[in-house]
Protein backbone atom coordinates (compact mmCIF):
# COMPACT_ATOMS: atom_id res chain seq x y z
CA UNK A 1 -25.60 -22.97 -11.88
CA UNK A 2 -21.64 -22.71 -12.12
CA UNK A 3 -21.92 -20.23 -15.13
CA UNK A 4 -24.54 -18.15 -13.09
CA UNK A 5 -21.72 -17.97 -10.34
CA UNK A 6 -19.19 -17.18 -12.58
CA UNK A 7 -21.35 -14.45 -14.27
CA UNK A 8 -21.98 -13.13 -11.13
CA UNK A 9 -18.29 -13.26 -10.22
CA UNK A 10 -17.37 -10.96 -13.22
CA UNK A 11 -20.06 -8.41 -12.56
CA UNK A 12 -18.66 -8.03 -9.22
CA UNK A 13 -14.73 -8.14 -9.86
CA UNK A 14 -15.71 -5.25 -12.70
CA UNK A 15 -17.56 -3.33 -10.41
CA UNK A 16 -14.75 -3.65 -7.53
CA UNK A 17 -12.20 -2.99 -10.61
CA UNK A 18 -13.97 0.59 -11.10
CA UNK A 19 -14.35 1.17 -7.69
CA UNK A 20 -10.91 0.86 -6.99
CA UNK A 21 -9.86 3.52 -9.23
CA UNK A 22 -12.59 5.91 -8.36
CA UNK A 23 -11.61 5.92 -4.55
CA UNK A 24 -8.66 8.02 -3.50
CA UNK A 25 -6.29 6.13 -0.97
CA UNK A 26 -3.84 8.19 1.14
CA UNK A 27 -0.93 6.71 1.97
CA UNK A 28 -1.25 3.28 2.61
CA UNK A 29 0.80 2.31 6.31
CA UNK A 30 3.57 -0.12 5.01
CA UNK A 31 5.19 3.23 3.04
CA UNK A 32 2.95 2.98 0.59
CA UNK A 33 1.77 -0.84 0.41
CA UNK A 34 -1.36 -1.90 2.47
CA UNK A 35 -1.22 -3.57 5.90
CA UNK A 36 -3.06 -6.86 4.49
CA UNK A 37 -5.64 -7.04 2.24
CA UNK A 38 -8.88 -8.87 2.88
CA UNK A 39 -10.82 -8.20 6.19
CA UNK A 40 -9.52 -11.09 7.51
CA UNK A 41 -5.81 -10.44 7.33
CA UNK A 42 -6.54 -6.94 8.35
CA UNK A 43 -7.97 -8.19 11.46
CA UNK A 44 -3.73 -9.67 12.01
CA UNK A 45 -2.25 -6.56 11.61
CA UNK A 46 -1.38 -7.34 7.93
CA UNK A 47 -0.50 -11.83 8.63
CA UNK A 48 -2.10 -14.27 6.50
CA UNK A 49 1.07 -15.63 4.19
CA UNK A 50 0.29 -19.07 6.39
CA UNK A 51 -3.40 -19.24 6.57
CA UNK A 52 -6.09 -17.22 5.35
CA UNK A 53 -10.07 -17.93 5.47
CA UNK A 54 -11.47 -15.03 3.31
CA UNK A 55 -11.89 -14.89 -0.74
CA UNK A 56 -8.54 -12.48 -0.97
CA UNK A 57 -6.61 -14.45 0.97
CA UNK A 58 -4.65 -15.64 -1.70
CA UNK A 59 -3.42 -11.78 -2.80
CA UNK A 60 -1.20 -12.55 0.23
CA UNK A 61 -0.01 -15.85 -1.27
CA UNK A 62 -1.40 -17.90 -3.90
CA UNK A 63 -0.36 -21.48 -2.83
CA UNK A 64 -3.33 -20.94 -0.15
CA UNK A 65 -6.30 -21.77 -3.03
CA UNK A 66 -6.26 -25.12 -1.76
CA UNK A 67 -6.51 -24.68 1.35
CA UNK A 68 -9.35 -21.94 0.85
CA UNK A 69 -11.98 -23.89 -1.03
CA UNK A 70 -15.13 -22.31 -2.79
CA UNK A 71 -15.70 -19.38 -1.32
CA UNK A 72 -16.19 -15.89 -2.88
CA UNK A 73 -17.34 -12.27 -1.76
CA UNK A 74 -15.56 -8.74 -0.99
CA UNK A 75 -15.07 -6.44 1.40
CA UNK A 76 -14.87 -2.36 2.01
CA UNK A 77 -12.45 -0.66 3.82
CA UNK A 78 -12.59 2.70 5.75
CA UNK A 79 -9.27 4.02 5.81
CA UNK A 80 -8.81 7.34 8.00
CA UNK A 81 -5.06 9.04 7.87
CA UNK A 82 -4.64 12.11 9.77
CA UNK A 83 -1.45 13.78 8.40
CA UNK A 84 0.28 17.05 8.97
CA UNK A 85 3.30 19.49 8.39
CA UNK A 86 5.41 21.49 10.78
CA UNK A 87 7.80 24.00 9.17
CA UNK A 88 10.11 26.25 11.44
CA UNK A 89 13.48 28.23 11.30
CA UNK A 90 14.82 30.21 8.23
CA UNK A 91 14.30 33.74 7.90
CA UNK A 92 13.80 36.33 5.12
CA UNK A 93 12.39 34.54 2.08
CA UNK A 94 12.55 31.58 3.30
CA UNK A 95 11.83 28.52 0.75
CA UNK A 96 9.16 26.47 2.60
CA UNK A 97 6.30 28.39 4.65
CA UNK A 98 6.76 28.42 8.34
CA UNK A 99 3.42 26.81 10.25
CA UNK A 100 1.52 24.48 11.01
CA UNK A 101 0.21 22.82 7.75
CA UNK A 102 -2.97 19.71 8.10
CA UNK A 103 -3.66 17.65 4.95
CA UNK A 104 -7.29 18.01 4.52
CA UNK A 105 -10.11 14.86 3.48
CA UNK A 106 -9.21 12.15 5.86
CA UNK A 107 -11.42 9.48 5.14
CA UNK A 108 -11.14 7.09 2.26
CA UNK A 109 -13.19 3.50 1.00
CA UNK A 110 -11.23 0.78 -0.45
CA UNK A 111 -13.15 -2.10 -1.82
CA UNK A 112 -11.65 -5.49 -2.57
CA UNK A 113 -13.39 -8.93 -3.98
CA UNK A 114 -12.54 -12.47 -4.95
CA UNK A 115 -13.72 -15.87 -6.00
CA UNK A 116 -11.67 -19.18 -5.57
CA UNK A 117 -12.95 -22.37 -6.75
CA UNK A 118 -11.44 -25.75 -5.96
CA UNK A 119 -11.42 -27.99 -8.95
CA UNK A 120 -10.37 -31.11 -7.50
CA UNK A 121 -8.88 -31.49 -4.22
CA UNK A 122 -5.66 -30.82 -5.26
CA UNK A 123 -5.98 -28.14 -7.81
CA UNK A 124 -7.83 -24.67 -7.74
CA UNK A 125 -7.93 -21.60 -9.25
CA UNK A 126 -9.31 -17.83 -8.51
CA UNK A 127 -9.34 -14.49 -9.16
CA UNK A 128 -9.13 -11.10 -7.56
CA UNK A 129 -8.96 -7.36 -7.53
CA UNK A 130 -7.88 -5.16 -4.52
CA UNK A 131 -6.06 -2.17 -3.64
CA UNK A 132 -2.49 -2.78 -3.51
CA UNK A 133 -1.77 0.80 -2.01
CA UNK A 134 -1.38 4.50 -2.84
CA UNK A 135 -0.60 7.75 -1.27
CA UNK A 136 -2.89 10.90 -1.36
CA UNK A 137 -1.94 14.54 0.47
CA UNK A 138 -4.04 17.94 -0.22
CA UNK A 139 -2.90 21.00 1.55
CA UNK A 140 -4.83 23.77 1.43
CA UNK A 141 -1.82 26.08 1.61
CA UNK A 142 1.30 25.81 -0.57
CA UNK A 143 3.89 24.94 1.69
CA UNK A 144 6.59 25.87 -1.44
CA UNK A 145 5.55 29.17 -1.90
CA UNK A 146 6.84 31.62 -2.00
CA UNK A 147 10.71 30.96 -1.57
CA UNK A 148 11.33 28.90 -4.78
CA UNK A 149 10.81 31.73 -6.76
CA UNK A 150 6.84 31.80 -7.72
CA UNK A 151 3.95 32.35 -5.94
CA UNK A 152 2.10 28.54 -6.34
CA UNK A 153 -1.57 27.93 -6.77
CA UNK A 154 -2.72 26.35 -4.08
CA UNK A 155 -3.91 23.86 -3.48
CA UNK A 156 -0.61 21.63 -3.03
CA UNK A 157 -0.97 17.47 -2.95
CA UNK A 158 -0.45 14.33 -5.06
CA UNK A 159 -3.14 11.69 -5.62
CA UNK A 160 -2.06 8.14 -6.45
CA UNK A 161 -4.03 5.16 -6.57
CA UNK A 162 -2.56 1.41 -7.40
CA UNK A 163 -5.28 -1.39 -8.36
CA UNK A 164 -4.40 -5.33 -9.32
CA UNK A 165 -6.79 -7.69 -10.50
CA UNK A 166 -5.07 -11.44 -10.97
CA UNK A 167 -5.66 -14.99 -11.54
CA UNK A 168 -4.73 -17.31 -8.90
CA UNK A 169 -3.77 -21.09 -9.31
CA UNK A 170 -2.76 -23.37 -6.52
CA UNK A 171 -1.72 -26.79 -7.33
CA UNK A 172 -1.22 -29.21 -3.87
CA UNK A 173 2.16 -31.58 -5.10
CA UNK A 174 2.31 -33.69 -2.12
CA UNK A 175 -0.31 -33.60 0.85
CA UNK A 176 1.55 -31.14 2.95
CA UNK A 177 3.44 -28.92 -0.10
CA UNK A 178 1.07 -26.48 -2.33
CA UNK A 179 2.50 -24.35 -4.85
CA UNK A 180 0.86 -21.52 -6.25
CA UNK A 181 1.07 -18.36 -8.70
CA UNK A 182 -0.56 -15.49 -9.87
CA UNK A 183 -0.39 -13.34 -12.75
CA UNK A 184 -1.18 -9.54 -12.20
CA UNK A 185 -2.50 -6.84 -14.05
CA UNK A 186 -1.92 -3.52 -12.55
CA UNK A 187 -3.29 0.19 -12.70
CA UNK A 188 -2.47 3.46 -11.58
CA UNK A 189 -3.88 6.49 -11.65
CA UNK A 190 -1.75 9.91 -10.58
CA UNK A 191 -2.37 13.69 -10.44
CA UNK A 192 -0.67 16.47 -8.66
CA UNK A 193 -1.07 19.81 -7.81
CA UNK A 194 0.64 22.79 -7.02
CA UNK A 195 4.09 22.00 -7.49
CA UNK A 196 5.04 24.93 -10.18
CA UNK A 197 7.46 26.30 -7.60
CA UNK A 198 9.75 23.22 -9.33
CA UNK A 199 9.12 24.42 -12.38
CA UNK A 200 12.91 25.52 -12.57
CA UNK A 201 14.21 22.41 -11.63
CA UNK A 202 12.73 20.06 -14.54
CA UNK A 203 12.96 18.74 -17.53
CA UNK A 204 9.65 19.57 -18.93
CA UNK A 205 7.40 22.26 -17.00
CA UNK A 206 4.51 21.39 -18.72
CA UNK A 207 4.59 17.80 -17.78
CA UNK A 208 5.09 18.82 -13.87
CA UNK A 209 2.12 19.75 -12.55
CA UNK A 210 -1.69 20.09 -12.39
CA UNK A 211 -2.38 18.11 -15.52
CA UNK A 212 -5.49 16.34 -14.28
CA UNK A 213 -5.13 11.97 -14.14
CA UNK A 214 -2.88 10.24 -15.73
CA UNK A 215 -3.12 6.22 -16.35
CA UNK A 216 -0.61 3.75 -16.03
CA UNK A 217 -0.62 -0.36 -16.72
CA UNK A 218 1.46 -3.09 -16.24
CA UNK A 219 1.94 -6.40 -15.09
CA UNK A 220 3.65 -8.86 -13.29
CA UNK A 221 3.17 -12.07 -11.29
CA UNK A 222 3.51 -13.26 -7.66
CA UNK A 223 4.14 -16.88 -6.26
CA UNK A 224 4.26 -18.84 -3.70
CA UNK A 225 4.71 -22.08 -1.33
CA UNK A 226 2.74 -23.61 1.55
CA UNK A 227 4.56 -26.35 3.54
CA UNK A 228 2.26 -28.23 6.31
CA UNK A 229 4.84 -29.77 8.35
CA UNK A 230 2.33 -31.43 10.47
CA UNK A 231 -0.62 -30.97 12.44
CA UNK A 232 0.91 -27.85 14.57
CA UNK A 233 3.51 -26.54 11.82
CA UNK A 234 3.24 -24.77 9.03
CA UNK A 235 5.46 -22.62 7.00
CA UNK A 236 4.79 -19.90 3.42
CA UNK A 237 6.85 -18.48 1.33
CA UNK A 238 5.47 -15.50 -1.27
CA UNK A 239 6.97 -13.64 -3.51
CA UNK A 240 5.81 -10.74 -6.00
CA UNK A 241 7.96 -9.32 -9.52
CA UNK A 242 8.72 -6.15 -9.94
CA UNK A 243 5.06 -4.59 -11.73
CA UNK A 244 6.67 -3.01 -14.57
CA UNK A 245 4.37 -0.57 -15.75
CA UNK A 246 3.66 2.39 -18.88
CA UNK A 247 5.25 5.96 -17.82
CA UNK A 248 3.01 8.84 -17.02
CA UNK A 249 3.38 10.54 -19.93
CA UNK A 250 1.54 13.53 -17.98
CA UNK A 251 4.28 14.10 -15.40
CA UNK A 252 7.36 13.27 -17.47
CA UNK A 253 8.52 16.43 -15.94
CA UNK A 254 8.09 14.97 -12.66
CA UNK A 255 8.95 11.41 -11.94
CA UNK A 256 12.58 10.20 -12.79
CA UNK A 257 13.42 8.70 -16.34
CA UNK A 258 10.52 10.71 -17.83
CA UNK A 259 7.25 9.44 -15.93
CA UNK A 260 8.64 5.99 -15.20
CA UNK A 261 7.23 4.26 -11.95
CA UNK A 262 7.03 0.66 -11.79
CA UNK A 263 5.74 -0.53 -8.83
CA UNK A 264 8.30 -2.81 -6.28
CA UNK A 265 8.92 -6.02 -5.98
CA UNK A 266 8.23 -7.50 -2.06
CA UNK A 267 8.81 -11.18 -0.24
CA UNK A 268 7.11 -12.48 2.43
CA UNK A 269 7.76 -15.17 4.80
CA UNK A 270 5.98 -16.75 7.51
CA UNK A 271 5.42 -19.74 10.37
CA UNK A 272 1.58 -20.45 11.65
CA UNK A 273 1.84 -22.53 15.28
CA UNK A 274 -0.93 -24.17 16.12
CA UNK A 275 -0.86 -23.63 19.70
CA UNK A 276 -4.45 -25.61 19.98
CA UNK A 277 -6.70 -26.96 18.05
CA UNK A 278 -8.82 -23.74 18.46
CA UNK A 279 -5.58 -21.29 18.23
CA UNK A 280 -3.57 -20.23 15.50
CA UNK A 281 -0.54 -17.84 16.40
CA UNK A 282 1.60 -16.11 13.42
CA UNK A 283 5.32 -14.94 12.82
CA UNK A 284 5.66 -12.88 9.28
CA UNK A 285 7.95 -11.14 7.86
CA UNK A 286 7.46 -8.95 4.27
CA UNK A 287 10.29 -6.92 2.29
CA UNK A 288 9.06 -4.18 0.34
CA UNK A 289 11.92 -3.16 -2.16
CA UNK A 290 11.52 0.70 -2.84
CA UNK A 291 14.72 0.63 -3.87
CA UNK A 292 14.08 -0.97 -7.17
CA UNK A 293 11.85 1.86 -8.63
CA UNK A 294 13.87 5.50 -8.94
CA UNK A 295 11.37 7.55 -8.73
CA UNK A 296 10.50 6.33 -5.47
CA UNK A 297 13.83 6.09 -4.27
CA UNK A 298 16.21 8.45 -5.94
CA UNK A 299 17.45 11.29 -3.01
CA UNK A 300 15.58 14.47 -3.30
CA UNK A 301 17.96 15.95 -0.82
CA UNK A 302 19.71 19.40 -1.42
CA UNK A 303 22.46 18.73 0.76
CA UNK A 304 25.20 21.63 0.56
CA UNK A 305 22.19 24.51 -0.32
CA UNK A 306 22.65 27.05 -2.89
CA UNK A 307 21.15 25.08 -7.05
CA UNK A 308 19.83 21.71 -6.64
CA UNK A 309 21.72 19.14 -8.02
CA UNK A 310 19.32 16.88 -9.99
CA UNK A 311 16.68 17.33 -12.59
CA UNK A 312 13.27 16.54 -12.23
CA UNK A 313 12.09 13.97 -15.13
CA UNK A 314 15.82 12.84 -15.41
CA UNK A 315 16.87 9.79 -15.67
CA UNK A 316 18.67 10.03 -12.62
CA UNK A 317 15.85 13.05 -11.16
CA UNK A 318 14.94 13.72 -7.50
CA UNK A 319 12.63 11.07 -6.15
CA UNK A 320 11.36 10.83 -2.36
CA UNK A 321 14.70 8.87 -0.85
CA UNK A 322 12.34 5.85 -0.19
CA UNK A 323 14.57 3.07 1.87
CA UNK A 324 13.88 -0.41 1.03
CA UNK A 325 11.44 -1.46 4.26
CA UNK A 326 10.64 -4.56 6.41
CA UNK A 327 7.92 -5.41 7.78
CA UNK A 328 7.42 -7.55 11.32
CA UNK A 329 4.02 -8.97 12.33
CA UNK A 330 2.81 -10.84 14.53
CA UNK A 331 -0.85 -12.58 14.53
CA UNK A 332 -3.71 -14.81 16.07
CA UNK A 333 -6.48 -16.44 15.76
CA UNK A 334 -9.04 -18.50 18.09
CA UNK A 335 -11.88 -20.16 17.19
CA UNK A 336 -13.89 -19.03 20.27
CA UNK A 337 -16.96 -20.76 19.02
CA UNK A 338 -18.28 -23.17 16.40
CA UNK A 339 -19.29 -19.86 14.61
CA UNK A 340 -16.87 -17.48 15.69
CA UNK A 341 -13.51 -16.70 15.26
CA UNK A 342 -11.46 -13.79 16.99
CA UNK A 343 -8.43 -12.24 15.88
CA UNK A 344 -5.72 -9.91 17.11
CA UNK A 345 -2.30 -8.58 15.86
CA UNK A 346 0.41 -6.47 15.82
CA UNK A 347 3.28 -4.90 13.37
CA UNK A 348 6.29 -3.09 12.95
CA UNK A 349 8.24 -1.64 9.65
CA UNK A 350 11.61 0.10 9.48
CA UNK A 351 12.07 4.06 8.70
CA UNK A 352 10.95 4.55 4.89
CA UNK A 353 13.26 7.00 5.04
CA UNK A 354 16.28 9.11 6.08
CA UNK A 355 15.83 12.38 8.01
CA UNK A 356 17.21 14.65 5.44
CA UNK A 357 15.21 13.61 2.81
CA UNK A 358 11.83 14.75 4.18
CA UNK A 359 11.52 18.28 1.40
CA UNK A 360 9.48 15.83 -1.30
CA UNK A 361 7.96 13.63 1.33
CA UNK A 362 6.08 16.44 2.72
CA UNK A 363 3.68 15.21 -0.15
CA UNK A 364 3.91 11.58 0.86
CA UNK A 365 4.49 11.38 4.55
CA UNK A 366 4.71 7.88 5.30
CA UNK A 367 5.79 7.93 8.89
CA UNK A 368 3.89 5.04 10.42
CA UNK A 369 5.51 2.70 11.96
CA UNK A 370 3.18 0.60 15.07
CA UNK A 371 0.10 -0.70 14.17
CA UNK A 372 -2.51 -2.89 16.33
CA UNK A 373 -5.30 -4.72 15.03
CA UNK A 374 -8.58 -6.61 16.53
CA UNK A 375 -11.01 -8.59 14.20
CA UNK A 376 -13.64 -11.26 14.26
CA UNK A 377 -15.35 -13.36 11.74
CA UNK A 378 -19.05 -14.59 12.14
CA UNK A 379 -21.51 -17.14 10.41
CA UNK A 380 -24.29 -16.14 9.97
CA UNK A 381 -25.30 -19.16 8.18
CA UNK A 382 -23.17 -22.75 7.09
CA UNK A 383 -22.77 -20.49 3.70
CA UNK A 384 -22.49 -17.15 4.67
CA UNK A 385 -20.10 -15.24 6.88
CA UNK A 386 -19.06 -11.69 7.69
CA UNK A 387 -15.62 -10.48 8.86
CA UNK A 388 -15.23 -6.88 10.93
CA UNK A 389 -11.29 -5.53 11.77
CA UNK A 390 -10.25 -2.38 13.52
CA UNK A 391 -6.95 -1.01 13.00
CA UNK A 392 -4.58 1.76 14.58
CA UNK A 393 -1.47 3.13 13.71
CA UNK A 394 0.23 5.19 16.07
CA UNK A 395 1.30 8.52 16.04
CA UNK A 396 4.96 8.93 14.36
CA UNK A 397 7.06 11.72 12.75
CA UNK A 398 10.17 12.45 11.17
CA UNK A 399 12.14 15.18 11.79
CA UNK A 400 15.22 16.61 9.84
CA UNK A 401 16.62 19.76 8.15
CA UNK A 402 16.15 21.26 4.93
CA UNK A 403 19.32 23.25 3.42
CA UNK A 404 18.09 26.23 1.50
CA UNK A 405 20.17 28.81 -0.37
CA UNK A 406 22.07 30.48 2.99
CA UNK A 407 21.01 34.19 1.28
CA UNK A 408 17.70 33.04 0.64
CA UNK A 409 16.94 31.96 4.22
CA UNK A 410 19.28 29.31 5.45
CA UNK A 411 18.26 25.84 6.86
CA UNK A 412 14.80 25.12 7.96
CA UNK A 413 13.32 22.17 9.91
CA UNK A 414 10.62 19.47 8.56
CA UNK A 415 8.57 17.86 10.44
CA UNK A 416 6.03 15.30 9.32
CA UNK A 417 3.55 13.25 11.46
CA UNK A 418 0.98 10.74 11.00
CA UNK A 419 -1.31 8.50 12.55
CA UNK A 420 -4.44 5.97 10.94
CA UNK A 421 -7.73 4.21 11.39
CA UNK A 422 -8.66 1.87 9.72
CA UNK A 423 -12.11 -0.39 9.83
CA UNK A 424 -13.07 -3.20 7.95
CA UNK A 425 -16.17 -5.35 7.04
CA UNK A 426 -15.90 -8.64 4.77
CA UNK A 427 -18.87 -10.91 3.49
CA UNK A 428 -18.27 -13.79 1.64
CA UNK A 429 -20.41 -17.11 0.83
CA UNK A 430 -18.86 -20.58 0.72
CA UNK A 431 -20.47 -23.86 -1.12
C-alpha cells in the first residue's frame, strides 16, 4: 500500500512540477516572494513558521514534519493583480509616453502539492513543489517609445516564473525542540518583450529582448527550528540560502553580470500563543534579502539626465533598485468546531523600493504593501479535508521622477499602482 502512495505521490508532485512552470505568475505581493504558500497559511495572511496543518506547511519551515504527520494533497491558487502606469510631464520627445497605461491578463493559477510521512514519532520526512514567486507585466503599448531613440514593438512586459520542489526532514531532539531542513531544487523560466528602446544601453542587443523563454536551475537549502515551550508557547525559527542558480544565457544583455539572477536568501521568525485551547494567535516576522542578487537590486536610476551611467548585462548593470524588505504578520486560528477551523490575518512589508528608481520597475511594479486574509478548513471526512482562503491587498503606488536628457524632454513623473486578489482552495488526505 505504502509504494502505491508513494507512486501516487510522484505522479502528482510531477504534474504540479509542470504546472508550475506552465502558469504565468505576476508579481507575487511580498516584492516578488508569495504571501504564504499552502491554503492554509494563505488563509494567515502569509503565518505558519509556528504551526501549520496542510501538506506544504513545511515550505514555510521544515522542523514542522513532526508536528504535521501523514498527510498529503495540493492546492490551486487564483491570483488576480490589477496593475497600472501613470506617466505625466516632459515635453517634446519626451522618453516615456505620457498616459494612462493598464497591464493587461489579470488572472493567474498557481498550483502547489506535498506529502509528509512520519516515520517514527520523532523523525519524518516529505517532499514538495510550489511556487515560490514571480513577476509578470504586458502592456499593450510601449511605454519607452518613442523617446529612447526607436520606435519599440509593442507589446512591452517581462514574464518570470520561480518553481522549488524539495525534500523535507524533521528530526524531534527533545520533546519540545524539532529541527528540520530542506534541500531545494529551483527553476525559472523568463522572457521579455519590447525593451529594444535599451538596445543602446547594453552589452549585447541580441541577448536583450524578445528572445522567447529562457531556463534557469539551481539549488539551495532552507532550515529550521521549532521550540514548544509549553502548552501555550511556542517559538520557529527558518531560514533559506541564497538559490544560486545558471544565468539566462538569453538575456545576457539584460540582467547584470551577463544573465546572472540567483534568487535571495530570506529568515523568518515567529511566536504561536495559545490563547485557548481552541485559539491559536501568531506574531511573524520574514526578511527577504533583495539585496543579495544585483540584478534585482543594482540602481537603474539616471540621476543627473543626459547618457546613462551603467550598462545593461554588466557586471555592475542597471537592475530594478530592489531594497532588502520585511515582512510583519499577524495570524489566527480557532477551532470553531470539532470539524472546523477558521482563520484570519493580516500583513505589512516595507517599500521594495526608493522613489527614484521606479523607470525599470514600471515592468515589475511591486507596490503592495497591506494585505488581509480570511480562511477556513473543513473535514469532510476523519481522512479528508479541504481548506478555502481569500486574500486582498490594498491599493498602493509609488510615485517619483524620472530625469531624462533636459533637450530631449526634461523630467517626467512615474507613477505605479497596484492592488490583488487572491483565492485559495486546498485538499489534502491524512492516515
Amino acid at each position: 500500500m505504502s509504494r502505491i502512495t508513494n507512486y501516487g505521490s510522484s505522479l502528482v508532485l510531477g504534474a504540479v512540477l509542470a504546472a508550475t512552470l506552465s502558469v504565468k505568475p505576476a508579481m507575487a505581493t511580498n516584492g516578488y516572494f508569495s504571501s504564504g504558500v499552502d491554503t492554509e497559511s494563505k488563509g494567515m495572511a502569509g503565518s505558519g513558521v509556528v504551526t501549520g496543518e496542510g501538506p506544504v506547511a513545511s515550505a514555510l519551515n521544515p522542523a514542522l514534519g513532526v508536528k504535521m504527520g501523514n498527510v498529503a494533497g495540493g492546492c490551486m491558487s487564483v491570483f488576480m493583480p490589477h496593475r497600472d502606469t501613470t506617466v505625466t510631464g516632459g515635453r517634446g520627445t519626451a522618453y516615456l509616453q505620457n498616459g494612462v497605461f493598464d497591464s493587461d491578463k489579470e488572472i493567474f493559477f498557481v498550483p502547489c502539492a506535498g506529502a509528509n510521512y512520519k516515520v517514527q514519532d520523532d523523525l519524518s520526512v516529505g517532499m514538495l513543489l510550489y511556487a515560490n514567486g514571480g513577476m509578470n507585466t504586458k502592456y499593450p503599448t510601449n511605454i519607452f517609445s518613442p523617446g529612447f531613440g526607436t520606435v519599440a514593438d509593442a507589446p512591452l512586459g517581462v514574464d518570470l516564473a520561480q518553481a522549488f520542489m524539495s525534500a523535507n526532514f524533521a528530526y524531534k531532539v527533545t520533546p519540545g525542540i524539532t529541527l528540520g531542513v530542506a534541500p531545494i531544487f529551483a527553476m525559472q523560466r523568463f522572457k521579455a518583450y519590447g525593451l529594444s528602446p535599451f538596445g543602446g544601453s547594453s552589452t549585447d542587443r541580441s541577448k536583450l529582448t524578445d528572445n522567447g523563454y529562457d531556463y534557469a536551475y539551481g539549488g539551495g537549502a532552507k532550515v529550521g527550528a521549532l521550540w514548544d515551550a509549553n502548552s501555550w508557547l511556542s517559538f520557529a525559527v527558518a531560514g533559506q540560502s541564497p538559490i544560486y542558480m545558471t544565468r539566462f544565457d538569453k538575456y545576457a544583455g539584460l540582467f547584470a553580470d551577463h544573465g546572472d539572477m540567483d534568487i535571495p536568501p530570506s529568515d523568518s521568525e515567529g511566536v504561536n500563543f495559545k490563547v485557548t485551547p481552541k485559539l491559536d494567535v501568531m506574531l511573524e516576522h520574514q526578511g527577504i534579502y533583495y539585496k543579495f542578487v544585483d540584478s534585482v537590486s543594482n540602481s537603474g536610476n539616471n540621476p543627473t539626465g543626459g547618457t546613462f551611467n551603467w550598462r545593461l548585462g554588466d557586471e555592475a548593470g542597471a537592475g530594478f533598485g530592489y531594497r532588502n524588505m520585511h515582512v510583519f504578520c499577524i495570524g489566527a486560528q480557532w477551532k470553531a468546531m470539532d470539524d472546523l477551523t477558521l482563520r484570519t490575518g493580516y500583513s505589512y512589508n516595507t517599500d521594495f523600493t526608493k522613489n527614484d528608481e521606479l523607470l525599470f520597475n514600471i515592468l515589475a511594479p511591486a507596490t503592495i504593501k497591506h494585505h488581509v486574509s480570511l480562511g477556513a478548513s473543513y473535514d469532510i471526512t476523519p481522512n479528508w479535508g479541504v481548506s478555502f482562503a481569500y486574500t486582498h491587498a490594498f491599493s498602493q503606488s509609488f510615485t517619483g521622477d524620472f530625469i531624462g536628457v533636459p533637450t530631449n524632454g526634461g523630467s517626467q513623473v512615474i507613477k505605479l499602482r497596484m492592488d490583488q486578489d487572491e483565492a485559495s482552495i486546498g485538499l489534502k488526505y491524512r492516515w
